[in-house]
Structure formats: C-alpha cells, structure tokens
C-alpha atoms as a PDB file:
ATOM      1  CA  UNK A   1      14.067 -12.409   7.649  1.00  0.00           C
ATOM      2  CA  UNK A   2      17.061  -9.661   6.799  1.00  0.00           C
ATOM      3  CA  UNK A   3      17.299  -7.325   4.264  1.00  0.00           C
ATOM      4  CA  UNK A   4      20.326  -5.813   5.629  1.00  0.00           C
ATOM      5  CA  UNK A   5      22.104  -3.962   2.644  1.00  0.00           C
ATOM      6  CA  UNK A   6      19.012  -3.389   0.819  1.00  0.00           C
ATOM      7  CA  UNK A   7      17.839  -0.224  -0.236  1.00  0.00           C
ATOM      8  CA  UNK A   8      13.765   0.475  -0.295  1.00  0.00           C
ATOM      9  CA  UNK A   9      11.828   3.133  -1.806  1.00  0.00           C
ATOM     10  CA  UNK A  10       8.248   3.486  -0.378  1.00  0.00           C
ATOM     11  CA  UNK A  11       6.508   6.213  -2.037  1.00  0.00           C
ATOM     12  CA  UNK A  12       3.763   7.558  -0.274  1.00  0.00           C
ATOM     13  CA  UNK A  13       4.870   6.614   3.486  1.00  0.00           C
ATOM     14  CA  UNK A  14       3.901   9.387   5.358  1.00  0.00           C
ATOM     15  CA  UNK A  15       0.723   7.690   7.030  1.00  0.00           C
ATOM     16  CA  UNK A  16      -0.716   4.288   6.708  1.00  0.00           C
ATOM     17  CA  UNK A  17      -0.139   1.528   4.585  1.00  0.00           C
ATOM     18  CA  UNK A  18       3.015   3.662   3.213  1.00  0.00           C
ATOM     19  CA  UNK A  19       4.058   3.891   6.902  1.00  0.00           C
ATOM     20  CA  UNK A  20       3.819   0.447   7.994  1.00  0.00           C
ATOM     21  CA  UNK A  21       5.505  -0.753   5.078  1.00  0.00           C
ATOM     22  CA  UNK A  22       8.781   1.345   5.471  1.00  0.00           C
ATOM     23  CA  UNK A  23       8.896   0.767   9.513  1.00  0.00           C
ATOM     24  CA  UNK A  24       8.659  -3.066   8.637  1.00  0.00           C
ATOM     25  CA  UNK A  25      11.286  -3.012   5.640  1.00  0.00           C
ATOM     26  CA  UNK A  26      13.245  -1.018   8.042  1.00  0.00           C
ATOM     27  CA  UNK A  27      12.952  -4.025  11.014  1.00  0.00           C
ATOM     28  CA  UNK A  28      14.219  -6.095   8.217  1.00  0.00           C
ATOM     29  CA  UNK A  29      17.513  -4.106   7.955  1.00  0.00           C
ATOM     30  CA  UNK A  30      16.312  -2.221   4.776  1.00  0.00           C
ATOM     31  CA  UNK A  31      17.849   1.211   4.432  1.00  0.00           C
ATOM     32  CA  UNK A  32      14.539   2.769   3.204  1.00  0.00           C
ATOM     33  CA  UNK A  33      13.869   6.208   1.182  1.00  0.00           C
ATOM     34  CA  UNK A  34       9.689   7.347   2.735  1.00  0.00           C
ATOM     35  CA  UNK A  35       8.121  10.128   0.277  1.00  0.00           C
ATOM     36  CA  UNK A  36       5.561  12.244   0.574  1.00  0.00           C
ATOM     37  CA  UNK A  37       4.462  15.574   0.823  1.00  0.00           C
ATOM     38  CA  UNK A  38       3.642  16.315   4.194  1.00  0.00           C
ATOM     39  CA  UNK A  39       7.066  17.509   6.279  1.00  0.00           C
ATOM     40  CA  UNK A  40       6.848  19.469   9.717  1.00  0.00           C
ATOM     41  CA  UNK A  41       7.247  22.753   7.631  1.00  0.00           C
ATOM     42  CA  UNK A  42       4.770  21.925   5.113  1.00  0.00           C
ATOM     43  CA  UNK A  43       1.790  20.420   5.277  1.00  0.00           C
ATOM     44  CA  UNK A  44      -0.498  18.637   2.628  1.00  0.00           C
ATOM     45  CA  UNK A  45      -4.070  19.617   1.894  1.00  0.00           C
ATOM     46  CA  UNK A  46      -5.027  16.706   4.016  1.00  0.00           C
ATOM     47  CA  UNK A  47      -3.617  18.812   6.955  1.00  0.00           C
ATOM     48  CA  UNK A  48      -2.746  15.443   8.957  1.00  0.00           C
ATOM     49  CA  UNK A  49      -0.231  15.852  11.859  1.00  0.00           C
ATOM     50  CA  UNK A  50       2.277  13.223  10.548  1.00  0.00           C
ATOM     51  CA  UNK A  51       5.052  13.732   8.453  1.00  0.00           C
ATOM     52  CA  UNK A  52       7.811  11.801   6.614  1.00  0.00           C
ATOM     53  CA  UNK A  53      10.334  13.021   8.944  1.00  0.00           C
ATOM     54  CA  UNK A  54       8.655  10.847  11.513  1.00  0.00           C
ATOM     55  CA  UNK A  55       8.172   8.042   9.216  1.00  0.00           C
ATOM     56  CA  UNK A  56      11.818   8.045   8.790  1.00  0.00           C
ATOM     57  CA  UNK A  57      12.909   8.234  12.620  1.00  0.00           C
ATOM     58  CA  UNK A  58      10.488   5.462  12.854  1.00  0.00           C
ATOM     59  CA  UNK A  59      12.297   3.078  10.162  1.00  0.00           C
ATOM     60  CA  UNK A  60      15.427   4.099  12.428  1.00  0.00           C
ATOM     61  CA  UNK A  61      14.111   3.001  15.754  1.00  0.00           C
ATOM     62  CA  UNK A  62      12.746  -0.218  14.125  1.00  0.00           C
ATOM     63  CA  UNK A  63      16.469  -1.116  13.268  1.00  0.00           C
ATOM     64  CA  UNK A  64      17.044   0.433   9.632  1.00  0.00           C
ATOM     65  CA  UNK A  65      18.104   3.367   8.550  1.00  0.00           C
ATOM     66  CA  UNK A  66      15.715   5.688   7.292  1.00  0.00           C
ATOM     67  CA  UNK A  67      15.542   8.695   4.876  1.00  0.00           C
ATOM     68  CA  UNK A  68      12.628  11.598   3.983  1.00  0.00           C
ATOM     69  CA  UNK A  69      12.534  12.841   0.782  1.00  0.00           C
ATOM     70  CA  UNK A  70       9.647  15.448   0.069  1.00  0.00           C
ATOM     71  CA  UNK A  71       8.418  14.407  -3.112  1.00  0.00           C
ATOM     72  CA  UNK A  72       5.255  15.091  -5.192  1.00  0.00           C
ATOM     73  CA  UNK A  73       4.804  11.888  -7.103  1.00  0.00           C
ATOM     74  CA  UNK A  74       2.666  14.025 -10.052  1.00  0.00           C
ATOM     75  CA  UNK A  75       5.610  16.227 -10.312  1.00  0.00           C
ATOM     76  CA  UNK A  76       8.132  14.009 -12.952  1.00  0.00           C
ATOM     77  CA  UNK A  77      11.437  16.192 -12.152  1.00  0.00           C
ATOM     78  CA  UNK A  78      10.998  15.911  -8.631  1.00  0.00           C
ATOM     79  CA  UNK A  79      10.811  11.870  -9.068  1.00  0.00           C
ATOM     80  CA  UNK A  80      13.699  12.165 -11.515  1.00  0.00           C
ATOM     81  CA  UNK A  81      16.021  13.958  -8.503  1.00  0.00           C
ATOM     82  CA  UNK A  82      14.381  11.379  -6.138  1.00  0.00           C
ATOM     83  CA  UNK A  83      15.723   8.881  -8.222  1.00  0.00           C
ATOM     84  CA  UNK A  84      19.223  10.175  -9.014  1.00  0.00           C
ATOM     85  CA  UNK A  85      19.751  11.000  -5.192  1.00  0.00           C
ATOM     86  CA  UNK A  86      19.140   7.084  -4.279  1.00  0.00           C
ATOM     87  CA  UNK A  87      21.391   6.292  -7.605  1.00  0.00           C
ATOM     88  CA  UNK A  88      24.393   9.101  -5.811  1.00  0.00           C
ATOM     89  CA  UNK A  89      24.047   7.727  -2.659  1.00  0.00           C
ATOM     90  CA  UNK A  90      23.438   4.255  -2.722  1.00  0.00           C
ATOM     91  CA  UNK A  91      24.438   3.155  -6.354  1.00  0.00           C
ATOM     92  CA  UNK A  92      21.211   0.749  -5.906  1.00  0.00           C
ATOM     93  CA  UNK A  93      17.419  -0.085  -5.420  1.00  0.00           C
ATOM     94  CA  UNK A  94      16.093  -3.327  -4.746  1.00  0.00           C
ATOM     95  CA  UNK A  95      12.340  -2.627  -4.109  1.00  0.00           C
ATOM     96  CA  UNK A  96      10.206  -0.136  -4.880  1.00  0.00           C
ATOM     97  CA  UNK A  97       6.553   0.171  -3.511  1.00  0.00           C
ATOM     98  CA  UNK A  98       4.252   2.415  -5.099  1.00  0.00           C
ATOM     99  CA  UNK A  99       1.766   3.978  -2.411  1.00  0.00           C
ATOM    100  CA  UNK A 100       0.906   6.800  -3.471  1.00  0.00           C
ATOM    101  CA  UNK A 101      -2.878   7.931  -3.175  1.00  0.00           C
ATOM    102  CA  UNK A 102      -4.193  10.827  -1.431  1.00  0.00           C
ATOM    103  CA  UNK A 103      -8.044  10.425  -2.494  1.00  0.00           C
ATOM    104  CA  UNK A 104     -10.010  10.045   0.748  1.00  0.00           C
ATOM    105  CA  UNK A 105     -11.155  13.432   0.461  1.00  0.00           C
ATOM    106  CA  UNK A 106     -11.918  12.973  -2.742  1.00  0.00           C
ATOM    107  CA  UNK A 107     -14.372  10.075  -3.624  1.00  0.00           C
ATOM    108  CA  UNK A 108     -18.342  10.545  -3.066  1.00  0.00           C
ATOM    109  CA  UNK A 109     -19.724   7.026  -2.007  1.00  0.00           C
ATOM    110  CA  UNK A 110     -22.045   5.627  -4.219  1.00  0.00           C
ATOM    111  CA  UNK A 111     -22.528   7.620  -7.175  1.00  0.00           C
ATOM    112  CA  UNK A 112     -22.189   7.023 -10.775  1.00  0.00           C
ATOM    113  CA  UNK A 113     -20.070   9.165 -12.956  1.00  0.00           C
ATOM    114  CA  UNK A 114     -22.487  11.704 -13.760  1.00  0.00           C
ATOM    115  CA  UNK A 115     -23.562  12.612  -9.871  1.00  0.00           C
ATOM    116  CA  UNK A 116     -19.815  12.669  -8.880  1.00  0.00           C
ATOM    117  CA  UNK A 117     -17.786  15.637  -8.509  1.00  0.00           C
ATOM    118  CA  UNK A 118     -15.897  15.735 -12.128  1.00  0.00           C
ATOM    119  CA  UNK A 119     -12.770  17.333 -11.471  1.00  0.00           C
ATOM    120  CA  UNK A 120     -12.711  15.445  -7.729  1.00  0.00           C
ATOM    121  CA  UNK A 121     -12.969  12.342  -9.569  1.00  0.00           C
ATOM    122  CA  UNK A 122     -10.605  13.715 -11.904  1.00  0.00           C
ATOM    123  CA  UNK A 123      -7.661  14.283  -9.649  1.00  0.00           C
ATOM    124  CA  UNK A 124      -8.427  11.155  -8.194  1.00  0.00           C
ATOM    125  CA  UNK A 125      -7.532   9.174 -10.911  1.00  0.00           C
ATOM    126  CA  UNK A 126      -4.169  11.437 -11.325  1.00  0.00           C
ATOM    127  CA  UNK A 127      -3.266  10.984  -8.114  1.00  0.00           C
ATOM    128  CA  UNK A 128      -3.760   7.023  -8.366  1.00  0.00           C
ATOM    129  CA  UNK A 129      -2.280   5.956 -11.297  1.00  0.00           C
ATOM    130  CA  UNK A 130      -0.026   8.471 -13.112  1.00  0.00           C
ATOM    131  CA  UNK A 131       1.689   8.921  -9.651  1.00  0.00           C
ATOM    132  CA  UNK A 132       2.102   5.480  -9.921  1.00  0.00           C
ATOM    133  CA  UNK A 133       3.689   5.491 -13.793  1.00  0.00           C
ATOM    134  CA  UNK A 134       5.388   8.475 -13.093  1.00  0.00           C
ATOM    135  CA  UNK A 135       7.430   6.865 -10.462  1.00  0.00           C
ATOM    136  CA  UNK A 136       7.847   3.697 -11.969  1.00  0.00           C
ATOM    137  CA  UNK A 137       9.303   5.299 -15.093  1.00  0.00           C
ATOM    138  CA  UNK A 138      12.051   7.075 -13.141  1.00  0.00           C
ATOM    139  CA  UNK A 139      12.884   4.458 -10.756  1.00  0.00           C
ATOM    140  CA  UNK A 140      12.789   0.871 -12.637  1.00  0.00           C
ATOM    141  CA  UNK A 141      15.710   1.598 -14.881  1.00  0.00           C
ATOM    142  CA  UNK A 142      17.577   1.407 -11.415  1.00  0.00           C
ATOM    143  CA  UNK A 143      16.087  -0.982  -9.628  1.00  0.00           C
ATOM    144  CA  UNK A 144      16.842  -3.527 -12.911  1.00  0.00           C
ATOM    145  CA  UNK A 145      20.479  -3.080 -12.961  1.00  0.00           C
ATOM    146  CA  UNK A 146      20.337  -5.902 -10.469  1.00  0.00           C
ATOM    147  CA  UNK A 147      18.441  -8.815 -10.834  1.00  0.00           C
ATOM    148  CA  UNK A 148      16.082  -9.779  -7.979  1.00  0.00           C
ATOM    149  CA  UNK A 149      14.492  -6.633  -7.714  1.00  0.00           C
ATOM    150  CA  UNK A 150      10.842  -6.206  -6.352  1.00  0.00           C
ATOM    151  CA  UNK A 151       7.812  -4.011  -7.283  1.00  0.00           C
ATOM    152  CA  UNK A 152       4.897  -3.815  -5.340  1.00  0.00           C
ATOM    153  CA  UNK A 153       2.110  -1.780  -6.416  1.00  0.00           C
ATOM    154  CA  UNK A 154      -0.489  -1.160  -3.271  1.00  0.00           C
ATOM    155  CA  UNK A 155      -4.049  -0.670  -4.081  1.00  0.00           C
ATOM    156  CA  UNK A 156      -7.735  -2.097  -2.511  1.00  0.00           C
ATOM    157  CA  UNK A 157      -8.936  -5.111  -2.832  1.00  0.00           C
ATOM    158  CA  UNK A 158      -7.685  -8.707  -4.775  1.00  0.00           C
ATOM    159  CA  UNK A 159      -8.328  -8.812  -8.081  1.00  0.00           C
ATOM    160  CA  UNK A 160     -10.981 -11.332  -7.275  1.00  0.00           C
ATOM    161  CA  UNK A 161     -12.528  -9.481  -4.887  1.00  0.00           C
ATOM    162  CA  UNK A 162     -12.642  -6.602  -7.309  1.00  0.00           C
ATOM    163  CA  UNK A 163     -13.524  -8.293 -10.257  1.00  0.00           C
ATOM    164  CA  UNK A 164     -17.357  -9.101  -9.234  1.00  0.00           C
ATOM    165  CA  UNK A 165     -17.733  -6.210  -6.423  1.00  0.00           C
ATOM    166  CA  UNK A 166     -18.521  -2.474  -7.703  1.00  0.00           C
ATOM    167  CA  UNK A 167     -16.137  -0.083  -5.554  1.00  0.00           C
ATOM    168  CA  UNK A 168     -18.324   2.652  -5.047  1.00  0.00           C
ATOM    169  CA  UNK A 169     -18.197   4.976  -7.798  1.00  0.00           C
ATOM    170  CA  UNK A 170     -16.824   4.371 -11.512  1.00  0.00           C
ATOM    171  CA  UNK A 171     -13.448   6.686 -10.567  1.00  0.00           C
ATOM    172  CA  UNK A 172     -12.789   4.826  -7.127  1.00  0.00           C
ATOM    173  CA  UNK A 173     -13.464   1.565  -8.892  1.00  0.00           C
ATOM    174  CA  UNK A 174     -10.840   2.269 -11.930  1.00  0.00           C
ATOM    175  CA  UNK A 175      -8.228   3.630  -9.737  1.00  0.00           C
ATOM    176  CA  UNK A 176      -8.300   0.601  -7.575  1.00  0.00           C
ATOM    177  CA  UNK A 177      -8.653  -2.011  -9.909  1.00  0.00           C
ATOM    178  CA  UNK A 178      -5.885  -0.285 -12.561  1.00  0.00           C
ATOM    179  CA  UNK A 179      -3.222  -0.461  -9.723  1.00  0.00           C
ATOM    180  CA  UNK A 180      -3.610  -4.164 -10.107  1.00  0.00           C
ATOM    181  CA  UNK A 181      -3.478  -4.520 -13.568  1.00  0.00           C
ATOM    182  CA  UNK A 182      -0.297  -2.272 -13.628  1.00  0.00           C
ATOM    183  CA  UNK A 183       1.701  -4.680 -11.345  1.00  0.00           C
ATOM    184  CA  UNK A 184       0.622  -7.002 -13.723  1.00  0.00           C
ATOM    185  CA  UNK A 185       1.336  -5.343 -16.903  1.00  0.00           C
ATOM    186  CA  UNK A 186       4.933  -4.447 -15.342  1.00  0.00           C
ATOM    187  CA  UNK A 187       5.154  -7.791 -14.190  1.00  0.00           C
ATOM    188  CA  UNK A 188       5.573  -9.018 -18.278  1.00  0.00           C
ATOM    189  CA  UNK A 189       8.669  -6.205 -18.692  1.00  0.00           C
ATOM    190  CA  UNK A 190      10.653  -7.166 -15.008  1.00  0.00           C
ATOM    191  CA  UNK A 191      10.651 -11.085 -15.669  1.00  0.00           C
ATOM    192  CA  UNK A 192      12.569 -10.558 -18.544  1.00  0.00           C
ATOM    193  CA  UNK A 193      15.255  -8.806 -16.015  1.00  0.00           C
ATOM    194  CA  UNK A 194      15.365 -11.162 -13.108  1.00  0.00           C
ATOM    195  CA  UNK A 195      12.642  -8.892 -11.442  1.00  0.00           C
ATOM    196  CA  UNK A 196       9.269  -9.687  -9.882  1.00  0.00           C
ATOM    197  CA  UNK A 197       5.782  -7.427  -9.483  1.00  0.00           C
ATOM    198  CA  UNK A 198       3.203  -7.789  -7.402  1.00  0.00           C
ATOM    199  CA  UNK A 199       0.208  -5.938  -6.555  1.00  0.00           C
ATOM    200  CA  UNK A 200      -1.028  -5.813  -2.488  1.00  0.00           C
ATOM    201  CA  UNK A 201      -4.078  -5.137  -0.777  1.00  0.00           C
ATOM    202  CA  UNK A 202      -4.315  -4.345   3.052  1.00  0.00           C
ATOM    203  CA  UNK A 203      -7.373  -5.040   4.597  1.00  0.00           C
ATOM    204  CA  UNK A 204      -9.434  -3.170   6.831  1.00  0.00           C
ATOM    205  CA  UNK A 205      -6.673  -0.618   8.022  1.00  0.00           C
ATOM    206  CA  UNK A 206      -6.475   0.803  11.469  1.00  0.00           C
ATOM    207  CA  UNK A 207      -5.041   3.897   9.493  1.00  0.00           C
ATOM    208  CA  UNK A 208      -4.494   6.993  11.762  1.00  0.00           C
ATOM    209  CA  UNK A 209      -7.082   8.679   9.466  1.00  0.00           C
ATOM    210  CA  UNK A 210      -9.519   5.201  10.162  1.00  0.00           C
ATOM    211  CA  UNK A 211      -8.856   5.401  13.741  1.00  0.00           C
ATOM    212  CA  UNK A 212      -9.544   8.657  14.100  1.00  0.00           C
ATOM    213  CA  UNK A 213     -12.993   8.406  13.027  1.00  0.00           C
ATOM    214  CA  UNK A 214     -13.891   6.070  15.184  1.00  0.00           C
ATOM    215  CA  UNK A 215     -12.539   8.051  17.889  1.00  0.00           C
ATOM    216  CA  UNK A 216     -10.414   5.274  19.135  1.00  0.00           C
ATOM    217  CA  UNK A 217      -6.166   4.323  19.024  1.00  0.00           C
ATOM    218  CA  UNK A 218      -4.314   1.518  17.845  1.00  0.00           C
ATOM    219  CA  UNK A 219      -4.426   0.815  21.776  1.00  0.00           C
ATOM    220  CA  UNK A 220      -8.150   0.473  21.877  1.00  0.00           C
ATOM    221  CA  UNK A 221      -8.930  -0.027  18.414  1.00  0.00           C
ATOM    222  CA  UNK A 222     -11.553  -2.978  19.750  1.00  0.00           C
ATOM    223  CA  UNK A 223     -13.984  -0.595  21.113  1.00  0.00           C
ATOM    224  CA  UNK A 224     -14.931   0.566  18.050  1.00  0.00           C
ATOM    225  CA  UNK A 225     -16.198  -3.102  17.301  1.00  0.00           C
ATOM    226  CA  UNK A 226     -19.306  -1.701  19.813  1.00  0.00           C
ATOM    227  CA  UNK A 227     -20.337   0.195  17.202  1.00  0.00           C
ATOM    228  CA  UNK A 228     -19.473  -1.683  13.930  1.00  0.00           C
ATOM    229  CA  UNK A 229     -18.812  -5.489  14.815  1.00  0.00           C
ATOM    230  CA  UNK A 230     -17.109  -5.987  11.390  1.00  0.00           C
ATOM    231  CA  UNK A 231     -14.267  -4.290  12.648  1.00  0.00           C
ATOM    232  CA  UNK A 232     -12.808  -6.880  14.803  1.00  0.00           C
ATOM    233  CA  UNK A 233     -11.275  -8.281  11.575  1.00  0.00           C
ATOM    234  CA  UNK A 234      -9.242  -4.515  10.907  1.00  0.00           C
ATOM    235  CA  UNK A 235      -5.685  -4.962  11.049  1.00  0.00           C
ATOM    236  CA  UNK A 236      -2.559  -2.282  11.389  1.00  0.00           C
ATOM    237  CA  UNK A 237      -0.617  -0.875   8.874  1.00  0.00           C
ATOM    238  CA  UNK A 238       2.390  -3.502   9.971  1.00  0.00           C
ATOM    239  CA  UNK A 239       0.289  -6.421   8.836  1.00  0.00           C
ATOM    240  CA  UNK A 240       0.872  -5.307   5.348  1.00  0.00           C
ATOM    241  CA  UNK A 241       4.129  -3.771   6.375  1.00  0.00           C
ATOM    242  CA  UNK A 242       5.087  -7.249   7.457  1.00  0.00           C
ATOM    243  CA  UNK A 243       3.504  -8.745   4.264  1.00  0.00           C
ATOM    244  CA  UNK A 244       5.577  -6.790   2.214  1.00  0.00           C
ATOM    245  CA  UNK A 245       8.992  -7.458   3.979  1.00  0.00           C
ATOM    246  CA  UNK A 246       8.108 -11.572   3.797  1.00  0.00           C
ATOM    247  CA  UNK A 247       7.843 -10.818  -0.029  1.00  0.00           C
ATOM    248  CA  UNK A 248      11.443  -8.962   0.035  1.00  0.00           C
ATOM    249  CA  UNK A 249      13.196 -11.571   2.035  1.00  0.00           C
ATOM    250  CA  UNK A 250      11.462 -14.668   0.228  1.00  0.00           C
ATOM    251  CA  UNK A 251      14.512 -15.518  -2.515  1.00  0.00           C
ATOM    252  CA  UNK A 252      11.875 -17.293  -4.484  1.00  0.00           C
ATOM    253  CA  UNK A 253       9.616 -14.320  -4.502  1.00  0.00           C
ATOM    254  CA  UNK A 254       9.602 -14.551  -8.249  1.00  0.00           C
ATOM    255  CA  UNK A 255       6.492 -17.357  -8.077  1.00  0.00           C
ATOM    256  CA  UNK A 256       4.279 -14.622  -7.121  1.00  0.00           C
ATOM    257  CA  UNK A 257       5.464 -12.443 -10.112  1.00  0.00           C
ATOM    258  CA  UNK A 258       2.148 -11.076 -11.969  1.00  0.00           C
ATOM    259  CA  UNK A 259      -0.246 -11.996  -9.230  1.00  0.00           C
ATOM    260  CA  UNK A 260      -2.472  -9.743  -6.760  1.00  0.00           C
ATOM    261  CA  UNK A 261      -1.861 -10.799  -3.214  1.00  0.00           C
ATOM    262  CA  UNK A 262      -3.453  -9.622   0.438  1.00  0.00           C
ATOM    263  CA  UNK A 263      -1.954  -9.310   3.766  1.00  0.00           C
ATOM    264  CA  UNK A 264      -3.763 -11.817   5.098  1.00  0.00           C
ATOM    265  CA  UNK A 265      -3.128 -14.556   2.255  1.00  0.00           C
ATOM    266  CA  UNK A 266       0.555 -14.161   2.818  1.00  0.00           C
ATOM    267  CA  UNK A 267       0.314 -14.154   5.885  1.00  0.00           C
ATOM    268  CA  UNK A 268      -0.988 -17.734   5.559  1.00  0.00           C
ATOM    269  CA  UNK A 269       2.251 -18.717   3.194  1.00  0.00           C
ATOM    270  CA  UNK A 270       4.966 -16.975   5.400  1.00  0.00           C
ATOM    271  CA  UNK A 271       3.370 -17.468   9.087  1.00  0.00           C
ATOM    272  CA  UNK A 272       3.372 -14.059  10.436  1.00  0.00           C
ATOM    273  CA  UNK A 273       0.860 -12.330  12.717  1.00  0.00           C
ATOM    274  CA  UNK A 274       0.305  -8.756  13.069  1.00  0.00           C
ATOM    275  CA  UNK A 275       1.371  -6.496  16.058  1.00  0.00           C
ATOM    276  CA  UNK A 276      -1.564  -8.025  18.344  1.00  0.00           C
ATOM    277  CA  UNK A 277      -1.152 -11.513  17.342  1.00  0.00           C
ATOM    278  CA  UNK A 278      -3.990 -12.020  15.217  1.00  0.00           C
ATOM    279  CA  UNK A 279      -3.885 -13.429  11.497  1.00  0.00           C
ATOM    280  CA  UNK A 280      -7.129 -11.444   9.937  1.00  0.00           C
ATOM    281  CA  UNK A 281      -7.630 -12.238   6.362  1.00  0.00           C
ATOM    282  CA  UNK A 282      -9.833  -9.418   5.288  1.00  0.00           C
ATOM    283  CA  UNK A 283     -10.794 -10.396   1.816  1.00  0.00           C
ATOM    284  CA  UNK A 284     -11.773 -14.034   2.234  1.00  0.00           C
ATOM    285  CA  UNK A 285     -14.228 -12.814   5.226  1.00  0.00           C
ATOM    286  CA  UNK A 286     -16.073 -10.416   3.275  1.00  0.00           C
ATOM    287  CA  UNK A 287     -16.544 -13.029   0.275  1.00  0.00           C
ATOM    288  CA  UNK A 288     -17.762 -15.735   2.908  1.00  0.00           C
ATOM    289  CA  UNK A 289     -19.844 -13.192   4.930  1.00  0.00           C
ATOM    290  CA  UNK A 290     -21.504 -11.984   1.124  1.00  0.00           C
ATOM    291  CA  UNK A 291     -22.018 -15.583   0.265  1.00  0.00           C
ATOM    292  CA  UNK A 292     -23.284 -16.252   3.711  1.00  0.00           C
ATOM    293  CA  UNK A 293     -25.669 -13.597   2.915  1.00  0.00           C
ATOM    294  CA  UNK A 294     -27.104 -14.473   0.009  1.00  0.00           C
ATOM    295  CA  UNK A 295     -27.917 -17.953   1.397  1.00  0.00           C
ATOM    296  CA  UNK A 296     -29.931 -16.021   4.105  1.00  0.00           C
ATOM    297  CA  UNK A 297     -31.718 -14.114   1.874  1.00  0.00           C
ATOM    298  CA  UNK A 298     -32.322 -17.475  -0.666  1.00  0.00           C
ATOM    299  CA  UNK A 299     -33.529 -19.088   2.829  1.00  0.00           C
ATOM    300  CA  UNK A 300     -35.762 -16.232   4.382  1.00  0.00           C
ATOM    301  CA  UNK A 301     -33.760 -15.312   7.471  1.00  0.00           C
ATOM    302  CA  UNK A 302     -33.120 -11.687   6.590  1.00  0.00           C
END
C-alpha cells in the first residue's frame, strides 16, 4: 500500500480516531495536513495534553511528512486559509477526512430532548455537522480538480447499526447518524467528478480520553476487560487509521462510493490487523450479542 505523493487533510487529528488516521496515511507515504485546535501554546476547552504538533511529528516518524495547522473547523475563514495554504503549497488534495467532533463533554446519556442541556446539545450538533459542511465547502473544489479523490466522513456506528439502535439522546443520535447521510449525500455530487465518499465508523476506541478512564494504556489496555469484559473487542485508533489508508490505496475504491463502512468490515475485504494483531469487528458483535440476547430473554435464561 503507498500513497507516496499524496496529499491528506485530516481534520480533527489531534487525538483519536483523527490521530490514527493521519499516522497511518502518513505510513502510507501521504504528506498529511492534522487540524485542530489544541497546540502546545494553546489549549482547547477539553484541556487534553496532546496537540497537533505531536500528531504531526508522529505522521513524520511513521514515514510521511506531516504538517499542523491550528484550525477551528466552525470558523469558515480559517478553513478558507487552511485550504488555500494546501492549494500554495501543494497545488493538490487527494483525500480529505472529516473528524471533527469535540462533544464528549457535551452529551448527557440517556435523556430525551427536553431533560438535556439545550445549548450543550446545541453546540453539539454545531460542532458535528456544520464543522463538517464548513470544511467540505472549502476543501472539495480542490480535491476535484483531480479525479480519484476520496472523502471520508467519520462518525459512530454503520448505518445499520444506527438505523434500529437509539444513540442515547435525540442530539447524539442526529449528529451521528447525519455524518452518514452526508457522505452519502456528497457521494451523488463527487461521482460525477471521478471522486468517491464514504462514511467510517471505528469501533470501540482505545482513545487516550477512553483509556484514561479506565485507568489503563494502550500497553495494558486488557486489564480493563476485569472490569468490563466487552472490552476485549476495543481496538486502537490505527485500526481505523489503517482502514482508512486501505480505502486510499484501493484504485477501485470507487465501489464503496455512497456506502457506510467500519474498521472491522474492511478489515475483512483488505486483510489487515490492528497494532496487536487482532481483527475486532465491533459492530457485527454488538448486533449478534443483542440478538443473542433477546433469544435469552424469549428462552428464560436472563
């Protein structure tokens, strides 16, 4: 897999999915532009130690070259610059992958619209789908002056996970499912330019923030399965990153145009593993663990 003389734009790569994404795009050879807002002068209101200036060193040391940009994806000028910067410097963009969020401190589990925080809920939904259309507005026009360009739009959950499973509260459950209908909808306007859009799901992610709460690393993460046993099928942000670059390299990436895809699922089609050598697939556990379920409550054995 090479994507040597490609240029990448991962917005929203300062932690997690974001970050795995860009490291792997940069192991492909992909020169690779990592946004956020979070540098080592300023920090977010998530006050998180990493930063996009690490992200970047860490796209380098993977075997690309990579670049931090401080960008707030609600902020349409500071997109615009983004955008004309990658236009200056590299005349070109070949992928773009929207993952922007920056709602964990925002959602309140389990409560309809009318319990839940308004303007939390609120700035939720900003920060998950006009970040989304903001950036895709500014950065499109460039990435479609060359056929074979690639959009991926990151959210939770397949769409057919999603379509029969509430996610938590009415905003949580709009912002996650939109992101998926977006790819789609953009998906309709890139065919007609040689272009293909998908939308991605992780699965369980050993995010720093994830790992962190259960007071465990990446190089332990299995001791947290003492504690919640469902764990053991959590993966790392370079699943996805991985999943991603397959979907870059793959010249006939254009059959997936439209669709919603997970980590695991492609990692099915393009035989990778992640960094332990495990091949979790997230989403089809949970459905056959639900189903599973059900049969033992239809039998009497829970």
């Amino acid at each position: 897999m090479s994507l040597h003389g490609k240029v990448a734009l991962v917005a929203g790569a300062t932690r997690g999915a974001g970050r795995g994404i860009a490291v792997e795009l940069g192991a492909a050879g992909a020169t690779v532009y990592v946004t956020g807002r979070t540098t080592r002068s300023q920090q977010s209101e998530y006050e998180r130690p990493e930063t996009i200036e690490e992200t970047a060193e860490l796209v380098t040391a993977a075997g690309g070259t990579g670049i931090a940009v401080q960008v707030d994806h609600l902020v349409s000028s500071e997109v615009k610059a983004l955008v004309e910067r990658i236009r200056g410097e590299q005349g070109r963009l070949d992928i773009l992958v929207n993952d922007i969020w920056g709602g964990e401190k925002l959602f309140e589990w389990d409560k309809p619209v009318w319990d839940h925080d308004l303007d939390k809920g609120l700035r939720m939904l900003r920060l998950a789908i006009d970040t989304h259309l903001i950036t895709a507005h500014h950065a499109l026009p460039l990435m479609i002056e060359r056929p074979g360009g690639l959009l991926v739009e990151v959210t939770d959950g397949t769409a057919e996970y999603n379509a029969t499973h509430y996610r938590l509260s009415p905003f949580y459950d709009l912002c996650k499912t939109s992101v998926t209908r977006m790819a789609w909808a953009h998906a309709k306007d890139l065919e007609k330019h040689g272009a293909t859009s998908v939308s991605i799901t992780p699965g369980w992610l050993r995010s720093e923030m994830m790992l962190d709460a259960f007071q465990v690393t990446e190089a332990n993460w299995r001791d947290a399965t003492k504690f919640q046993p469902h764990f053991v099928i959590s993966e790392s942000p370079h699943f996805v990153g991985r999943a991603v670059a397959a979907l870059a390299s793959d010249p006939d990436r254009a059959r997936w145009n439209g669709q919603s895809v997970s980590s695991g699922q492609l990692a099915k089609v393009y035989q990778f593993n992640d960094l332990d050598g495990s091949r979790p697939d997230c989403w089809r556990y949970m459905v056959e663990v639900q189903e599973a379920g059900k049969a033992a409550d239809a039998t009497g054995y829970r």
